[in-house]
PDB file of N, CA and C in Angstrom:
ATOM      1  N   UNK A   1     -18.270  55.909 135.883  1.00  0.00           N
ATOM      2  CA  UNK A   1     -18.962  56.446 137.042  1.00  0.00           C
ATOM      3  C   UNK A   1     -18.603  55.687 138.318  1.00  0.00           C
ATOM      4  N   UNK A   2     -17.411  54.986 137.926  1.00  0.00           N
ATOM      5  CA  UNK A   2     -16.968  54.640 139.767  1.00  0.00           C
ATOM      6  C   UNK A   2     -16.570  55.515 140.552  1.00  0.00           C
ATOM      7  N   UNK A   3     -16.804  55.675 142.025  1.00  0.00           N
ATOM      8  CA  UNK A   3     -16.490  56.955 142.710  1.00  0.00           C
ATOM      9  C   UNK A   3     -15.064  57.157 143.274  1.00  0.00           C
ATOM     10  N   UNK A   4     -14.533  55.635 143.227  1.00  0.00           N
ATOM     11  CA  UNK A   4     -13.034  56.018 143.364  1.00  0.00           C
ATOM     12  C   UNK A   4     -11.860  56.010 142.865  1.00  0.00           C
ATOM     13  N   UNK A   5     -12.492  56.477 140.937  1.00  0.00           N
ATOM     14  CA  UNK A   5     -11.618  56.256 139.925  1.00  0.00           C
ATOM     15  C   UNK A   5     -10.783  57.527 140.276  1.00  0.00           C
ATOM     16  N   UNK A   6      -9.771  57.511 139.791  1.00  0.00           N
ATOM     17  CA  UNK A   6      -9.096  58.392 139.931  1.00  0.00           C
ATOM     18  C   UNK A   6      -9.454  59.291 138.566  1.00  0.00           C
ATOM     19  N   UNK A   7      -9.397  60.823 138.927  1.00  0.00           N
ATOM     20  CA  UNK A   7      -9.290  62.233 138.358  1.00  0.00           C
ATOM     21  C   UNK A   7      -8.366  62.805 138.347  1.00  0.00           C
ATOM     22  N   UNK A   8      -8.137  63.938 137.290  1.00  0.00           N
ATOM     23  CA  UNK A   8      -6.816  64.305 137.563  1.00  0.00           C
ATOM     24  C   UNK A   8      -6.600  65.135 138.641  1.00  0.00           C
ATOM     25  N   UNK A   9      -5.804  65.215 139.748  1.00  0.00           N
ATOM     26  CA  UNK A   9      -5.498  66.021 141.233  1.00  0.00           C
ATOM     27  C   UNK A   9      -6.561  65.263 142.180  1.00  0.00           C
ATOM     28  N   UNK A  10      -7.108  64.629 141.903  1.00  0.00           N
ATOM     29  CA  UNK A  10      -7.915  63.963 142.971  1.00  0.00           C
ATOM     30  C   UNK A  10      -7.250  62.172 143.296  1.00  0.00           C
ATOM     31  N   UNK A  11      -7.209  62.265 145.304  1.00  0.00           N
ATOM     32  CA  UNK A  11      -6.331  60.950 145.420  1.00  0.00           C
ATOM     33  C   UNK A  11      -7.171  59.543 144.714  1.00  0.00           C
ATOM     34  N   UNK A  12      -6.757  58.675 144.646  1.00  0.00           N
ATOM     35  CA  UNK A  12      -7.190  57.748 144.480  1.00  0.00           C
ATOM     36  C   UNK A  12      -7.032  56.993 145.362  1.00  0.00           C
ATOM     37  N   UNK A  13      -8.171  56.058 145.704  1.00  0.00           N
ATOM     38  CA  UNK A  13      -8.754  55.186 146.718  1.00  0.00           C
ATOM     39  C   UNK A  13      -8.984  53.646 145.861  1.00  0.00           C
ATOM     40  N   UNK A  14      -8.667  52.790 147.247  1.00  0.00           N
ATOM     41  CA  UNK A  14      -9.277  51.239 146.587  1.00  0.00           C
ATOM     42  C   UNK A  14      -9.486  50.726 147.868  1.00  0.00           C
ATOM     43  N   UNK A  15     -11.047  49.836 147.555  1.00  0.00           N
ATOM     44  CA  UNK A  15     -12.157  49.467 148.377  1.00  0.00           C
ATOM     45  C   UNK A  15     -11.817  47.791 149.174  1.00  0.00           C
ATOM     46  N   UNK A  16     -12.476  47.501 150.056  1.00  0.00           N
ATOM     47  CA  UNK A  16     -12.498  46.475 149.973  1.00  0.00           C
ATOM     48  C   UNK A  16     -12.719  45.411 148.843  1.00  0.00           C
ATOM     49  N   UNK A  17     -13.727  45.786 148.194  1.00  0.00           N
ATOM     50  CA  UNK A  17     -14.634  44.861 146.878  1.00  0.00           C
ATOM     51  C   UNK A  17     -13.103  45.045 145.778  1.00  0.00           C
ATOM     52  N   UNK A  18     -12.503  46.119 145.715  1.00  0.00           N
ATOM     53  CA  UNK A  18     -11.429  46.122 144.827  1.00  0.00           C
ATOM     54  C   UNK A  18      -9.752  45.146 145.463  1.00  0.00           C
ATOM     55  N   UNK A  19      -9.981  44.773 146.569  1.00  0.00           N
ATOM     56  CA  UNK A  19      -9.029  44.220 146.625  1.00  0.00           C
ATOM     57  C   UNK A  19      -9.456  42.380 146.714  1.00  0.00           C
ATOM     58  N   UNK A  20     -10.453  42.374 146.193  1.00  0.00           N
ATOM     59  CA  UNK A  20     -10.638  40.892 146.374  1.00  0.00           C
ATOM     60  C   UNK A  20     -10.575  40.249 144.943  1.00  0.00           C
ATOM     61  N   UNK A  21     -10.112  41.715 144.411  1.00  0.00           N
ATOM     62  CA  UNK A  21      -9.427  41.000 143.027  1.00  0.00           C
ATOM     63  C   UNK A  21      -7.620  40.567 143.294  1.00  0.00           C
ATOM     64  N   UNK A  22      -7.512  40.091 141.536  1.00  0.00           N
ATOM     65  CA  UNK A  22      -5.925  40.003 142.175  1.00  0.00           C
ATOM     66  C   UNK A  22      -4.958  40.925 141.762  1.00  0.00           C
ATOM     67  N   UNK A  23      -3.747  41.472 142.281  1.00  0.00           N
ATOM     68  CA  UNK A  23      -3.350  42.834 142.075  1.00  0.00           C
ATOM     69  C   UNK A  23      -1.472  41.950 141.760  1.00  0.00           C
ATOM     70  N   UNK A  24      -0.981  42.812 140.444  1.00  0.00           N
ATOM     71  CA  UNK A  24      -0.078  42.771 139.963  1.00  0.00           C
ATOM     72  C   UNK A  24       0.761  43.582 140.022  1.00  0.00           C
ATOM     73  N   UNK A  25       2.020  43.998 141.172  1.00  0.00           N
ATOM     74  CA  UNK A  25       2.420  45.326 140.867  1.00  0.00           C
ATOM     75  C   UNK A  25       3.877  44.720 139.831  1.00  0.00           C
ATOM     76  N   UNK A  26       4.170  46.353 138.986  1.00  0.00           N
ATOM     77  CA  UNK A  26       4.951  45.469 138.129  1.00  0.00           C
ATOM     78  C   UNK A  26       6.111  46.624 137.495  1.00  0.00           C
ATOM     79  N   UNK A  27       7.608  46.750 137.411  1.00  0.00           N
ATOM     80  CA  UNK A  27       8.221  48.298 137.016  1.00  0.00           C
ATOM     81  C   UNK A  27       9.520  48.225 136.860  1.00  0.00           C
ATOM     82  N   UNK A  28       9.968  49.007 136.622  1.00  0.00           N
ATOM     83  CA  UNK A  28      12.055  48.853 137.132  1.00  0.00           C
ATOM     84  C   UNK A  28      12.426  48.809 138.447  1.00  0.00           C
ATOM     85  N   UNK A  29      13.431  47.798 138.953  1.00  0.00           N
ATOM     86  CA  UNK A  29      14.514  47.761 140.204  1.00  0.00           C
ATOM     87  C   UNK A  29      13.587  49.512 140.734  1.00  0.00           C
ATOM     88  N   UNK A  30      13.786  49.312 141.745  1.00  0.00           N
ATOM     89  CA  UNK A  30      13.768  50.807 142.621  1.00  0.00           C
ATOM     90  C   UNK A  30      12.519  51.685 142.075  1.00  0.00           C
ATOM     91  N   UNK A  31      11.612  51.389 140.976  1.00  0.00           N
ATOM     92  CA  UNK A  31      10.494  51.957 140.963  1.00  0.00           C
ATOM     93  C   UNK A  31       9.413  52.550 142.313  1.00  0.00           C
ATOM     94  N   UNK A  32       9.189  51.698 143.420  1.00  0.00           N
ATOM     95  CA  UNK A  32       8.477  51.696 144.054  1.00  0.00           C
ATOM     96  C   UNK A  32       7.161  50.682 144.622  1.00  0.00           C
ATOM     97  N   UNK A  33       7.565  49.668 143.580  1.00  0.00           N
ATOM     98  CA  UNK A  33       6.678  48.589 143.767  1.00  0.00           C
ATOM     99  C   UNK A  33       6.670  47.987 144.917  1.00  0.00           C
ATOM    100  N   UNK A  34       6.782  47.271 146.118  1.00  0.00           N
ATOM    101  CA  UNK A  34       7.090  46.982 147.382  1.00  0.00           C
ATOM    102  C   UNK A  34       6.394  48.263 148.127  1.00  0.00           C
ATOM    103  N   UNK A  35       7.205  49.714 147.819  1.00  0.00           N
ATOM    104  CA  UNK A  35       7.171  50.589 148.887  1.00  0.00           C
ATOM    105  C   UNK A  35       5.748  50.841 148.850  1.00  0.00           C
ATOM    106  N   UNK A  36       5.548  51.415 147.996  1.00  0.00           N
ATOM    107  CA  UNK A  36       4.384  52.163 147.519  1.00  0.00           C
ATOM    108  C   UNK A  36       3.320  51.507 147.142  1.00  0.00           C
ATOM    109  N   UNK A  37       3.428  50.348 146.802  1.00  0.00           N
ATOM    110  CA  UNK A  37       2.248  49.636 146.103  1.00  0.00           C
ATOM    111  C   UNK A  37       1.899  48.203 147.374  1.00  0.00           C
ATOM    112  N   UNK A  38       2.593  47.084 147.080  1.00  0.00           N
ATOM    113  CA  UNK A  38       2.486  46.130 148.000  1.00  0.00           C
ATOM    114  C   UNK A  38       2.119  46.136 149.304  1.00  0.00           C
ATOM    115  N   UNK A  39       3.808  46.595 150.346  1.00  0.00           N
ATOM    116  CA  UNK A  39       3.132  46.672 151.340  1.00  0.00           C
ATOM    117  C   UNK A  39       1.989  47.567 151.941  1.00  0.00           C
ATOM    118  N   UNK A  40       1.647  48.640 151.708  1.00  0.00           N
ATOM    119  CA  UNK A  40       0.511  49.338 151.792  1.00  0.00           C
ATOM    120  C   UNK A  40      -0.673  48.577 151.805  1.00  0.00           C
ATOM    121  N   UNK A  41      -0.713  47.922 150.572  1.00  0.00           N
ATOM    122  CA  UNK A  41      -1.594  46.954 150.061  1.00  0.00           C
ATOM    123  C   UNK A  41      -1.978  45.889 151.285  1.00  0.00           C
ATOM    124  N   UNK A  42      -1.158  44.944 151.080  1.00  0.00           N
ATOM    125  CA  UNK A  42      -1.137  43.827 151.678  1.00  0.00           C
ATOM    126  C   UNK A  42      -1.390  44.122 153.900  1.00  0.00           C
ATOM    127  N   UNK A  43      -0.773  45.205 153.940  1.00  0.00           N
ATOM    128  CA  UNK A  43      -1.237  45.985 155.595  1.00  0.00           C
ATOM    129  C   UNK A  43      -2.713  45.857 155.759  1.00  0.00           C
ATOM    130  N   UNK A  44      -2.998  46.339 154.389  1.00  0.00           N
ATOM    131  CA  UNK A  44      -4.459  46.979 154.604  1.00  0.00           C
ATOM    132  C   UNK A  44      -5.188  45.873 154.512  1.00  0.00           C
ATOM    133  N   UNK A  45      -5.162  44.989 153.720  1.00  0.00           N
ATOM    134  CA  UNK A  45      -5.901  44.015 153.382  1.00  0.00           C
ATOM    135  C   UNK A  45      -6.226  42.864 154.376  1.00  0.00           C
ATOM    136  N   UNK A  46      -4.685  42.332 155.673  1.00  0.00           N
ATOM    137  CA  UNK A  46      -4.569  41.730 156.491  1.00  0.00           C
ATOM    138  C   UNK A  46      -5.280  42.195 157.597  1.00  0.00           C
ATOM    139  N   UNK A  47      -5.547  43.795 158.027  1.00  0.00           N
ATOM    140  CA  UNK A  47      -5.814  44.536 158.999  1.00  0.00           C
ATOM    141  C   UNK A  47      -7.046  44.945 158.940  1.00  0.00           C
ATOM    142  N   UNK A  48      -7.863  44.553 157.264  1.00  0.00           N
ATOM    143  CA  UNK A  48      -9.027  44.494 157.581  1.00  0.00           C
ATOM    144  C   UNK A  48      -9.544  43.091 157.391  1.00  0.00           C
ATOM    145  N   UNK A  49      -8.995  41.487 157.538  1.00  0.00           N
ATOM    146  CA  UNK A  49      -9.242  40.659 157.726  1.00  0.00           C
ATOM    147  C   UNK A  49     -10.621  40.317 156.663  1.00  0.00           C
ATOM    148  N   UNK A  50      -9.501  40.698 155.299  1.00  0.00           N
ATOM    149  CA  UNK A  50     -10.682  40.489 153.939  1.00  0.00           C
ATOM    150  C   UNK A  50     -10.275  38.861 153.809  1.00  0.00           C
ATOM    151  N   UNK A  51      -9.115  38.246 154.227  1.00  0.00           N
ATOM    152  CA  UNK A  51      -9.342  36.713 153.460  1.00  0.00           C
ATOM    153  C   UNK A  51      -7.869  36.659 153.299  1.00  0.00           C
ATOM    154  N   UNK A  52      -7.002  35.533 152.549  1.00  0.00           N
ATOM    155  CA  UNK A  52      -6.260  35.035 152.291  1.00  0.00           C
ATOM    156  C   UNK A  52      -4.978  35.964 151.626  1.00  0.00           C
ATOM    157  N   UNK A  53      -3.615  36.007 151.531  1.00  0.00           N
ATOM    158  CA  UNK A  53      -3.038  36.156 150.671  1.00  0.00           C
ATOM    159  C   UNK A  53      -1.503  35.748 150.394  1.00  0.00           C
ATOM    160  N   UNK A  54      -1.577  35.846 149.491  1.00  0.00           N
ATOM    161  CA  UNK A  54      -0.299  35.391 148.781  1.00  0.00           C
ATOM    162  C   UNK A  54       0.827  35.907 148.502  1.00  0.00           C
ATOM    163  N   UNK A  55       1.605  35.902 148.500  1.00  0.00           N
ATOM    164  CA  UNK A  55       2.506  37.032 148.338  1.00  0.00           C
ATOM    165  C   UNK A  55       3.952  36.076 147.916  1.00  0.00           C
ATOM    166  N   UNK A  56       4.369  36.793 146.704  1.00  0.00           N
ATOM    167  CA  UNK A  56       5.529  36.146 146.463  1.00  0.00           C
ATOM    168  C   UNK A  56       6.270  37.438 145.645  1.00  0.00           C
ATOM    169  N   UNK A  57       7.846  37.069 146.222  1.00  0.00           N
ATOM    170  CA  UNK A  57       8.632  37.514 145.866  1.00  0.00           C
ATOM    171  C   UNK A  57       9.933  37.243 145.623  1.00  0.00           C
ATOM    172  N   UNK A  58      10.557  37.322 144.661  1.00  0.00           N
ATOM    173  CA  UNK A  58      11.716  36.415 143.833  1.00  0.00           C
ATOM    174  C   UNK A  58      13.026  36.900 145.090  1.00  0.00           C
ATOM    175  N   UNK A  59      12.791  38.367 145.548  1.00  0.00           N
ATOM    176  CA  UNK A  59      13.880  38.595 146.052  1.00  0.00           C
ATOM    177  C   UNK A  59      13.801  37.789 147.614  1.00  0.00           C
ATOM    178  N   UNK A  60      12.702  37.897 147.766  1.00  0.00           N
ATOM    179  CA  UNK A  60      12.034  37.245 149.575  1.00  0.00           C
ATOM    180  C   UNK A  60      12.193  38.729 150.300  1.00  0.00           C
ATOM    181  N   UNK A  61      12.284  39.705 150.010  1.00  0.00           N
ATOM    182  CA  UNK A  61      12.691  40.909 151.035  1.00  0.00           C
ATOM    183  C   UNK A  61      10.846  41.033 151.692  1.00  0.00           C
ATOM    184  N   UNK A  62       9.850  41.275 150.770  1.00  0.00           N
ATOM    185  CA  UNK A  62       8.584  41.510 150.947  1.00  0.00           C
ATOM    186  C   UNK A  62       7.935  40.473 152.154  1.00  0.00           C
ATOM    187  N   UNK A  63       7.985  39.333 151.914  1.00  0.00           N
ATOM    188  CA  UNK A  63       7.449  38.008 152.870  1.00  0.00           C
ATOM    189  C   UNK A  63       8.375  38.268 153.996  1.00  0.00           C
ATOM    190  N   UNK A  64       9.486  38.918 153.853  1.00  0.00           N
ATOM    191  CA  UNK A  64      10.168  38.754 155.416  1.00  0.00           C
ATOM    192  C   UNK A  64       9.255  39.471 155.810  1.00  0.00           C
ATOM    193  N   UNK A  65       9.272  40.841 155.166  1.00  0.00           N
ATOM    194  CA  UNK A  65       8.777  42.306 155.771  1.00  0.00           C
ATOM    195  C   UNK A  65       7.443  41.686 157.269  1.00  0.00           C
ATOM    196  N   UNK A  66       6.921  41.214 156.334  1.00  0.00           N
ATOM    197  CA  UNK A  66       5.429  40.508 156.251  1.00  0.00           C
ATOM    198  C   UNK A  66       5.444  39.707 157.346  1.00  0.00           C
ATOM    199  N   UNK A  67       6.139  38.775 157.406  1.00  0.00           N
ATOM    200  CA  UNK A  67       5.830  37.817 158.571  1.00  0.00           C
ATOM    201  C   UNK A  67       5.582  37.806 159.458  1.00  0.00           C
ATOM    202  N   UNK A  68       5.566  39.013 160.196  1.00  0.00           N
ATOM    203  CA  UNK A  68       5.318  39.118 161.599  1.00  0.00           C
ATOM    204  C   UNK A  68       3.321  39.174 161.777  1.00  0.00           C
ATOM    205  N   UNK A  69       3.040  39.466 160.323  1.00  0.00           N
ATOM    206  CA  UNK A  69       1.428  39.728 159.787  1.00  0.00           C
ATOM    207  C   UNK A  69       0.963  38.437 159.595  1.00  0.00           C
ATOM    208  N   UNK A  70       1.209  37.545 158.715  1.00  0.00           N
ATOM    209  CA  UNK A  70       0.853  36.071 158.300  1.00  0.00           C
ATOM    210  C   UNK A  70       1.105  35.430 159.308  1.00  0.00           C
ATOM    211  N   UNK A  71       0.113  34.356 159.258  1.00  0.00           N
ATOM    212  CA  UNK A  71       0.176  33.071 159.477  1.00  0.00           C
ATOM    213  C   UNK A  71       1.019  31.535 159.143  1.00  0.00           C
ATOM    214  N   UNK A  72       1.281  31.762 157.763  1.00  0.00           N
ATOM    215  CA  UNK A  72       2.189  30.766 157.002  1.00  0.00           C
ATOM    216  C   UNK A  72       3.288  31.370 156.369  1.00  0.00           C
ATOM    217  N   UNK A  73       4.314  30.985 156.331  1.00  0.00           N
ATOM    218  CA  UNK A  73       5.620  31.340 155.592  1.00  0.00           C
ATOM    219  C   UNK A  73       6.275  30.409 154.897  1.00  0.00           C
ATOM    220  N   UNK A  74       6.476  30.269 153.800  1.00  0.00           N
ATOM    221  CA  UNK A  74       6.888  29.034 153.138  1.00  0.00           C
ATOM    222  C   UNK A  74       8.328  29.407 152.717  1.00  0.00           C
ATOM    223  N   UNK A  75       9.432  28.851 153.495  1.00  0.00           N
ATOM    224  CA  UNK A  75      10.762  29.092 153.276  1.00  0.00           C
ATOM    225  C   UNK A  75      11.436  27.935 153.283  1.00  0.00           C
ATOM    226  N   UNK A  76      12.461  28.230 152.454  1.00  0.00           N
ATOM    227  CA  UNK A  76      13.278  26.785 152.638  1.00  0.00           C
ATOM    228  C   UNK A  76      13.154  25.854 154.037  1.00  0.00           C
ATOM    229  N   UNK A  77      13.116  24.504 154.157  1.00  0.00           N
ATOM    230  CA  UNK A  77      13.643  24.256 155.191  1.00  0.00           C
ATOM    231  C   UNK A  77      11.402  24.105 155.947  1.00  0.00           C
ATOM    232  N   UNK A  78      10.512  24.675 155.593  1.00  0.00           N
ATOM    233  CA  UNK A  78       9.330  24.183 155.728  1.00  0.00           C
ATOM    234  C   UNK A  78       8.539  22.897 155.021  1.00  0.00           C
ATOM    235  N   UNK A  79       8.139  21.933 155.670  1.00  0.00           N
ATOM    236  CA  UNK A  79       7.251  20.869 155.054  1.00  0.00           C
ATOM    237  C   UNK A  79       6.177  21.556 154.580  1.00  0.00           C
ATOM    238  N   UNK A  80       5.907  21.545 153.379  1.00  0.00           N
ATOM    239  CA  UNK A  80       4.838  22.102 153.048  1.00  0.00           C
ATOM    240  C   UNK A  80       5.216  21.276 151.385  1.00  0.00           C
ATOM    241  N   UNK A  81       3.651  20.973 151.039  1.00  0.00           N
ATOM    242  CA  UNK A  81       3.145  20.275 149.262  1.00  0.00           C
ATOM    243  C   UNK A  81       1.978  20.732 149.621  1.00  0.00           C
ATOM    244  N   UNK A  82       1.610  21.693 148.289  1.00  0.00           N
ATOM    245  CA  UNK A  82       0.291  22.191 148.190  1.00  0.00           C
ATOM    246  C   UNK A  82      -0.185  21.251 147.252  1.00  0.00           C
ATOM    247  N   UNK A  83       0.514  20.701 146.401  1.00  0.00           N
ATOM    248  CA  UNK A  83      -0.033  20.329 145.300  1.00  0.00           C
ATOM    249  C   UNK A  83       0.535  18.483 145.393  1.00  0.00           C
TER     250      UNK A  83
END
């Protein structure tokens, strides 16, 4: 009985409260993960100033995309120890 589960022919929606979980997108080369899933994601999430995020990507294409959105960028060549 959640109201923005998805049905069949009906869009599916995700909430604020649903993105303060953590989200895994995951598929083959050229699936759509980035296009369709991430940045969408990560727009929305920055633009409604829910909190923190993370974002990593093996290729780095996504965090470039991104940077002009974030605050921190951790690229070669930055001082940065989190740990």
């Amino acid at each position: 009985h959640y109201a923005l589960a998805p049905d069949a022919g009906v869009d599916m929606g995700v909430s604020a409260l649903d993105l303060c979980k953590h989200m895994l997108f995951f598929g083959e080369t050229g699936s759509g993960k980035s296009t369709c899933g991430a940045r969408p994601m990560a727009k929305q999430w920055i633009g409604q100033a829910c909190g923190g995020l993370l974002c990593l990507d093996g290729k780095g294409a996504l965090p470039g995309e991104l940077s002009s959105l974030i605050q921190y960028r951790i690229k070669p060549g930055v001082a940065f120890a989190p740990f």
